[in-house]
N, C-alpha and C. Protein backbone atom coordinates (compact mmCIF):
# COMPACT_ATOMS: atom_id res chain seq x y z
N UNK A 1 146.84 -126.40 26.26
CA UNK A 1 146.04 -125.23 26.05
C UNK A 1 145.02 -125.13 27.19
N UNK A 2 144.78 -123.91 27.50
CA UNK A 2 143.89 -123.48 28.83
C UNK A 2 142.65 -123.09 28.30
N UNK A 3 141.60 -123.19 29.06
CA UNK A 3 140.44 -123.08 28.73
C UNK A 3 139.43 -122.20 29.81
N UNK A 4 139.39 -120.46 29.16
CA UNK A 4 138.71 -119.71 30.44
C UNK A 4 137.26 -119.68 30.02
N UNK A 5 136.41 -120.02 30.58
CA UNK A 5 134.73 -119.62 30.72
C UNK A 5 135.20 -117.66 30.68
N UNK A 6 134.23 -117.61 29.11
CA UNK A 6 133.61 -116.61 28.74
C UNK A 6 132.84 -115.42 29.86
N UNK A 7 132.27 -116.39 31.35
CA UNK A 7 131.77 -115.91 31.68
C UNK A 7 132.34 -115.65 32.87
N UNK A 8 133.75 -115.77 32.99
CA UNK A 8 134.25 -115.72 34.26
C UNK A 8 134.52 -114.38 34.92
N UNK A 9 134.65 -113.26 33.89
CA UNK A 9 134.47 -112.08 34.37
C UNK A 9 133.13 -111.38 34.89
N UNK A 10 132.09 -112.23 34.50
CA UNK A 10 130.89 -111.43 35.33
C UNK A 10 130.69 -112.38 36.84
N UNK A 11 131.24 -113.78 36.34
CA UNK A 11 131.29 -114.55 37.75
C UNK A 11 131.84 -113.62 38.80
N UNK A 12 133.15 -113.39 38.50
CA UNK A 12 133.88 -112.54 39.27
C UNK A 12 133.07 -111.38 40.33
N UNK A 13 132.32 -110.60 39.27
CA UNK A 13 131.61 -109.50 39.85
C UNK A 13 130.74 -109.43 40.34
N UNK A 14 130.15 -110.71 40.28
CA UNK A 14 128.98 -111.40 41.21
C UNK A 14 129.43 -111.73 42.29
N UNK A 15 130.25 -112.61 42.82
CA UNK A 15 130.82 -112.62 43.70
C UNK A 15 131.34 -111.33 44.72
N UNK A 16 132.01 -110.63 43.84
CA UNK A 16 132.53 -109.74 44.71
C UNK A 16 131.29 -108.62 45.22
N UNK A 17 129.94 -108.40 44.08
CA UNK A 17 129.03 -107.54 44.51
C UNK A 17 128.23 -108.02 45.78
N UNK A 18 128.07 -109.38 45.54
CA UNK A 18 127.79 -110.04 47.01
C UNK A 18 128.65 -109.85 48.13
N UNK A 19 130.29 -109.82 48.29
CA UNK A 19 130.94 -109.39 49.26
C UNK A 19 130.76 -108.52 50.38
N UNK A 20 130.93 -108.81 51.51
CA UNK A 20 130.39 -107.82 52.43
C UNK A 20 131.95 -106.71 52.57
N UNK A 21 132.91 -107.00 51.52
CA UNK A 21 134.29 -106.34 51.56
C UNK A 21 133.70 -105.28 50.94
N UNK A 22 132.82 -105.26 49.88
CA UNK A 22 132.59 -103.94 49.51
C UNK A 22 131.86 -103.24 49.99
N UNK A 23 131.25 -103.80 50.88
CA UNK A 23 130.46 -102.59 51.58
C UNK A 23 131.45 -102.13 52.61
N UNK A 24 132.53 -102.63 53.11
CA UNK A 24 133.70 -102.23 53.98
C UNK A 24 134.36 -100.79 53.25
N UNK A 25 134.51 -100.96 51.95
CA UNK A 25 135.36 -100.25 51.49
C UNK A 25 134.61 -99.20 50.83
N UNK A 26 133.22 -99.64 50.79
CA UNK A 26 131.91 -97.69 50.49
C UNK A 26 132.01 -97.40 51.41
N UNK A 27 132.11 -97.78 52.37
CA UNK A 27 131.93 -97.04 54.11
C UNK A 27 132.99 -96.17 54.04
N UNK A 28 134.41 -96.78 53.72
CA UNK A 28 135.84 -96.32 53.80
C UNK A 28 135.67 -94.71 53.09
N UNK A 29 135.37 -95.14 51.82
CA UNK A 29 134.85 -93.79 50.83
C UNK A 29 134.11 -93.40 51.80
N UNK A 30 132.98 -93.24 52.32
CA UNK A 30 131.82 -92.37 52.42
C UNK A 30 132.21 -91.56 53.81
N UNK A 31 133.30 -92.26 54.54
CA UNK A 31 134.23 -91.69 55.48
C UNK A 31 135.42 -90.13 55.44
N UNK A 32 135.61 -90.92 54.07
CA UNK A 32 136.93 -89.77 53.42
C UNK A 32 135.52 -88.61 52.77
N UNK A 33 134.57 -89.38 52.58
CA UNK A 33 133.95 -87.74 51.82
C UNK A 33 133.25 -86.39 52.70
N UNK A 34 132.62 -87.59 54.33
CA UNK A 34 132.83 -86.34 55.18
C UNK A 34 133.58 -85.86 56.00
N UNK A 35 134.60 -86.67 56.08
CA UNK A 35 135.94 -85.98 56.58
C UNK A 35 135.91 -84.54 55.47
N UNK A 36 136.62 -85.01 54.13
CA UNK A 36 136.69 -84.01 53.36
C UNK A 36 135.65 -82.48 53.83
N UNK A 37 134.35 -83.26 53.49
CA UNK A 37 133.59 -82.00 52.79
C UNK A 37 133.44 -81.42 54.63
N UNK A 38 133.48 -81.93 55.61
CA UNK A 38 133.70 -81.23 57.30
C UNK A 38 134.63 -80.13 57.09
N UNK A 39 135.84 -80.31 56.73
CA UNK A 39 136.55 -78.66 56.33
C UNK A 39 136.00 -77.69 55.97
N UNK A 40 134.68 -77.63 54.51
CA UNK A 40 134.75 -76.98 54.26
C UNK A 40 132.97 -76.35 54.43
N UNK A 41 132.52 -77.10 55.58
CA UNK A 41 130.36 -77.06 55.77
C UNK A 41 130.19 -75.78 56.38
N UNK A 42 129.57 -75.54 56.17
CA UNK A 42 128.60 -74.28 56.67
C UNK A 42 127.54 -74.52 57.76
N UNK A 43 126.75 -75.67 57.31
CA UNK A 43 125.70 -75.63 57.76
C UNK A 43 125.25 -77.27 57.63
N UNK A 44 125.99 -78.20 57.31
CA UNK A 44 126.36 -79.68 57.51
C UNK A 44 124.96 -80.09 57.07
N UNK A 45 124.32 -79.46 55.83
CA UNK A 45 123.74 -80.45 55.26
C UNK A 45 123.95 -80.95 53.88
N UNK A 46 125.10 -80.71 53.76
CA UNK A 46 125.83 -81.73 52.79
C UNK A 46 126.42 -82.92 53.24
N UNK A 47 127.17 -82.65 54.30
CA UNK A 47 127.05 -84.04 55.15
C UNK A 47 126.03 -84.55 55.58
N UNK A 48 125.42 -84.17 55.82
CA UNK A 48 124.24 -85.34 56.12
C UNK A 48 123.06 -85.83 54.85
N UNK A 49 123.76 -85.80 53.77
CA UNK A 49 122.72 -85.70 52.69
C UNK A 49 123.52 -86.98 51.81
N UNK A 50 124.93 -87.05 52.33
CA UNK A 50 125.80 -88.62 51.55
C UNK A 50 125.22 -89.84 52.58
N UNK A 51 125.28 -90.93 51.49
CA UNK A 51 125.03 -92.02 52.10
C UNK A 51 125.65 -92.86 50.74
N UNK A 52 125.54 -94.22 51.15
CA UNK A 52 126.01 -95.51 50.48
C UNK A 52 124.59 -96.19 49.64
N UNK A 53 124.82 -96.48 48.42
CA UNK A 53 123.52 -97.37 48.32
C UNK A 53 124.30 -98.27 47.53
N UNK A 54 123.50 -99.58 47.56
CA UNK A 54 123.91 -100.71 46.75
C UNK A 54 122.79 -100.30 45.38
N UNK A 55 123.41 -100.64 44.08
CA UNK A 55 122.26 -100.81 42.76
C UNK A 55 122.75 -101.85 41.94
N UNK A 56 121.86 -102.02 41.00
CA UNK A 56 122.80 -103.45 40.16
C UNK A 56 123.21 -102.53 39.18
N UNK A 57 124.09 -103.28 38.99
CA UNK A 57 125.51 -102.55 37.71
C UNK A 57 124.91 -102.46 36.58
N UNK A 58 125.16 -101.40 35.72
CA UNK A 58 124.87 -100.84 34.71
C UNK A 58 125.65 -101.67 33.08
N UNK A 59 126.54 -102.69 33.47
CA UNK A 59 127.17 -103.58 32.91
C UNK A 59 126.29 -105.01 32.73
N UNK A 60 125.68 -105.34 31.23
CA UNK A 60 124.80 -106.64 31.14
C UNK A 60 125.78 -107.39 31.80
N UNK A 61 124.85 -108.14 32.31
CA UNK A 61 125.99 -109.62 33.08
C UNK A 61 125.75 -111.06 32.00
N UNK A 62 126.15 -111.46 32.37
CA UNK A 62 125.90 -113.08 31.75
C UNK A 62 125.41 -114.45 32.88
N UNK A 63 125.56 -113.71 33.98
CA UNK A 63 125.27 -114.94 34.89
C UNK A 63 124.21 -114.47 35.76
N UNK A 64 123.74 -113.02 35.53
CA UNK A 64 122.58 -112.63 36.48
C UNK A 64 123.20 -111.05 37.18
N UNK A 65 122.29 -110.70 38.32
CA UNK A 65 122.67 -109.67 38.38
C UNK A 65 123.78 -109.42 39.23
N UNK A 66 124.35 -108.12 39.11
CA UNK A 66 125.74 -107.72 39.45
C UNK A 66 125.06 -106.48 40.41
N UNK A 67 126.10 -106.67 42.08
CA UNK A 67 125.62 -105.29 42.57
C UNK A 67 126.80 -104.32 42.81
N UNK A 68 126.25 -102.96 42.28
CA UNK A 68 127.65 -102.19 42.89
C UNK A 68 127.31 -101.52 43.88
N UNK A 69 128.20 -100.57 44.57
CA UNK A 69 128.04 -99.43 45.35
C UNK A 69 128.30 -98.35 44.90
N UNK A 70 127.33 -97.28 45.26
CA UNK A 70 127.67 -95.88 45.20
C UNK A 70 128.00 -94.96 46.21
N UNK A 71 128.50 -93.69 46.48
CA UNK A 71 128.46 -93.05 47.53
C UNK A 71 127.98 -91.84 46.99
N UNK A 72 126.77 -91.63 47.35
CA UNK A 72 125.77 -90.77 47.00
C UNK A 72 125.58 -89.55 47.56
N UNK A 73 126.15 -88.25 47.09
CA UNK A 73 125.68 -86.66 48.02
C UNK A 73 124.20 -86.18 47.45
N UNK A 74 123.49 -86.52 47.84
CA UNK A 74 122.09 -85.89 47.63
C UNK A 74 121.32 -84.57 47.62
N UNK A 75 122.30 -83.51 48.36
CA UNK A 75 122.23 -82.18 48.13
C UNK A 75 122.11 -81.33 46.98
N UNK A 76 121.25 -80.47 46.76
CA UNK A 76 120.57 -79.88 45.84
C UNK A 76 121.97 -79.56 45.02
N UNK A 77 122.53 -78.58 46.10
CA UNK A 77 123.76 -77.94 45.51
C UNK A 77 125.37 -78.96 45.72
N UNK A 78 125.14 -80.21 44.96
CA UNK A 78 126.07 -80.85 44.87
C UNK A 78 126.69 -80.74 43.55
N UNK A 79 126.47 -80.71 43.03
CA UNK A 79 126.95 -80.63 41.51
C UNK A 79 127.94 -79.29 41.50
N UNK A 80 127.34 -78.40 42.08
CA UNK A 80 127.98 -77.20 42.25
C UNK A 80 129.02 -76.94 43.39
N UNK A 81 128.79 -77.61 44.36
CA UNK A 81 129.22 -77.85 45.55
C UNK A 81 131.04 -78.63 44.69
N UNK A 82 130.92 -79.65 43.84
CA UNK A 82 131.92 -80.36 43.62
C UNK A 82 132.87 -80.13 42.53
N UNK A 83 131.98 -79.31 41.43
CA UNK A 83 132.98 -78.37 40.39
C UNK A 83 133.13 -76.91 40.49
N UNK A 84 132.05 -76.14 41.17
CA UNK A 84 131.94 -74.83 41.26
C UNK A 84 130.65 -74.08 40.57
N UNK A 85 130.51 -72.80 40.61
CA UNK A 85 129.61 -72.15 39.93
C UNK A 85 129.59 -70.83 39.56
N UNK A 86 129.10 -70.48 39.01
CA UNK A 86 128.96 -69.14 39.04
C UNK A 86 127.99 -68.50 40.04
N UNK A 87 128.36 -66.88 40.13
CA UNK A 87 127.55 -66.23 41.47
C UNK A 87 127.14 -64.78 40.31
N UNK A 88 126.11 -64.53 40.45
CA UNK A 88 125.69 -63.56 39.89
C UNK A 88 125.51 -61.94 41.27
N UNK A 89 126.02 -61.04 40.94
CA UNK A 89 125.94 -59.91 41.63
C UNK A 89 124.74 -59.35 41.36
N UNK A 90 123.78 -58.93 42.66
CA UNK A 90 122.75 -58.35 42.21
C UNK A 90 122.73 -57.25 41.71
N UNK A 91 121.66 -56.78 40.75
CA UNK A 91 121.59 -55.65 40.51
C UNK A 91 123.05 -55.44 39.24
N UNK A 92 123.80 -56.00 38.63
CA UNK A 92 125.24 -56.01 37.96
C UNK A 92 124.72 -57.30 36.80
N UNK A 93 125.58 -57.02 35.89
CA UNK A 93 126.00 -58.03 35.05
C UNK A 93 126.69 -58.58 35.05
N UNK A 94 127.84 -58.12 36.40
CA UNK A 94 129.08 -58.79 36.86
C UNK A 94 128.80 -60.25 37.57
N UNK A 95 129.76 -61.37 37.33
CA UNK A 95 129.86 -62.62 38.06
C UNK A 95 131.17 -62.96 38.13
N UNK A 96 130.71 -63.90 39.39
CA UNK A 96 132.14 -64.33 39.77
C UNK A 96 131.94 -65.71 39.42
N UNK A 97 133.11 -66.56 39.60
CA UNK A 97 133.34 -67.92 39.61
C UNK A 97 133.48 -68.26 40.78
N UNK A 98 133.09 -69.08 41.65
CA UNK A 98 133.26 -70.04 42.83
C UNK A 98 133.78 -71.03 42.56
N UNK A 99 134.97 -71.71 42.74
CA UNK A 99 135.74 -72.37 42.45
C UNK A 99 135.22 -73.74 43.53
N UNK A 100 135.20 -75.08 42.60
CA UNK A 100 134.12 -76.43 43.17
C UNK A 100 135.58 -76.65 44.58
N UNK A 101 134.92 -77.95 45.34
CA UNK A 101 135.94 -78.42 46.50
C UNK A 101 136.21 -79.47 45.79
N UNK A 102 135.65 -80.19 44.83
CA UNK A 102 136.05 -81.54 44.52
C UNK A 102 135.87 -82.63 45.58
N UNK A 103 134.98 -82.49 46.36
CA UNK A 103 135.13 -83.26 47.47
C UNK A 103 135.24 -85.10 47.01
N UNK A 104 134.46 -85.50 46.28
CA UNK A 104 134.48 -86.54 46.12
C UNK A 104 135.47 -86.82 45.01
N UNK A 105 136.34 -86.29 44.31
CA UNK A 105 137.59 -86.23 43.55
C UNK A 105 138.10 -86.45 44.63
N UNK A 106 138.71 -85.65 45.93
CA UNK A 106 139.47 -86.05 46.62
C UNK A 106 139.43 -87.38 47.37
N UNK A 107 138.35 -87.92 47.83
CA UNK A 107 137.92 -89.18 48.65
C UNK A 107 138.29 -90.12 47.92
N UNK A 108 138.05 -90.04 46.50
CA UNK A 108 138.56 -91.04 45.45
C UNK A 108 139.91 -90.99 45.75
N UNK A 109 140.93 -90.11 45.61
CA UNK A 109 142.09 -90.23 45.65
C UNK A 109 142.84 -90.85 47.13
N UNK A 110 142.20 -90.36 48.33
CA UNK A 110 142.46 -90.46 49.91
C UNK A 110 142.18 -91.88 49.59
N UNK A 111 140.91 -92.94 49.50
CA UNK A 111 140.88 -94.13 49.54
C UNK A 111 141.51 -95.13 48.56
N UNK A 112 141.54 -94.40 47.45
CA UNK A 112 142.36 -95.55 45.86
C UNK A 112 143.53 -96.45 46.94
């Protein structure tokens, strides 16, 4: 009979949050997201508003803390920027839908 430490899955993620592989592979992401969102800028301050940050994981650990990465768009109009929005016509009760780019849906998929 085998015997796994309880705690070997947060070992794991300690380790790997320490890795300098993951900061290889947020870069990778944060690459595909302005590639992506470069197709579609206006005025490139949505690109310049992503960046990488390290935070500790939102997952209790058992052996201490755990760090992840994020790839962060900081632009006002990101939320909207990534699912879409509505546009109101002045002066009308009429609106349209603006359909999102998904930019960071796609980067997820380009790097997986």
């Amino acid at each position: 009979m085998s015997y796994v430490d309880p705690r070997a899955g947060s070992m794991a993620a300690q380790i790997a949050g320490q890795s300098g592989e993951m900061d290889v592979v947020a870069n990778r992401g944060l690459s595909a997201v302005r590639s992506i969102a470069a197709a579609h800028r206006l005025t490139g301050e949505y690109i310049s508003k992503t960046y990488v940050v390290t935070v500790p994981s939102l997952e209790p650990s058992k052996v201490g803390p755990i760090d992840d990465r994020l790839i962060v768009a900081d632009d006002k109009a990101a939320v909207s920027i990534e699912y879409g929005h509505l546009v109101r016509f002045k002066n009308s009760r009429r609106v349209k839908f603006v359909p999102g780019q998904h930019i960071m849906g796609q980067a997820v998929r380009a790097v997986g």
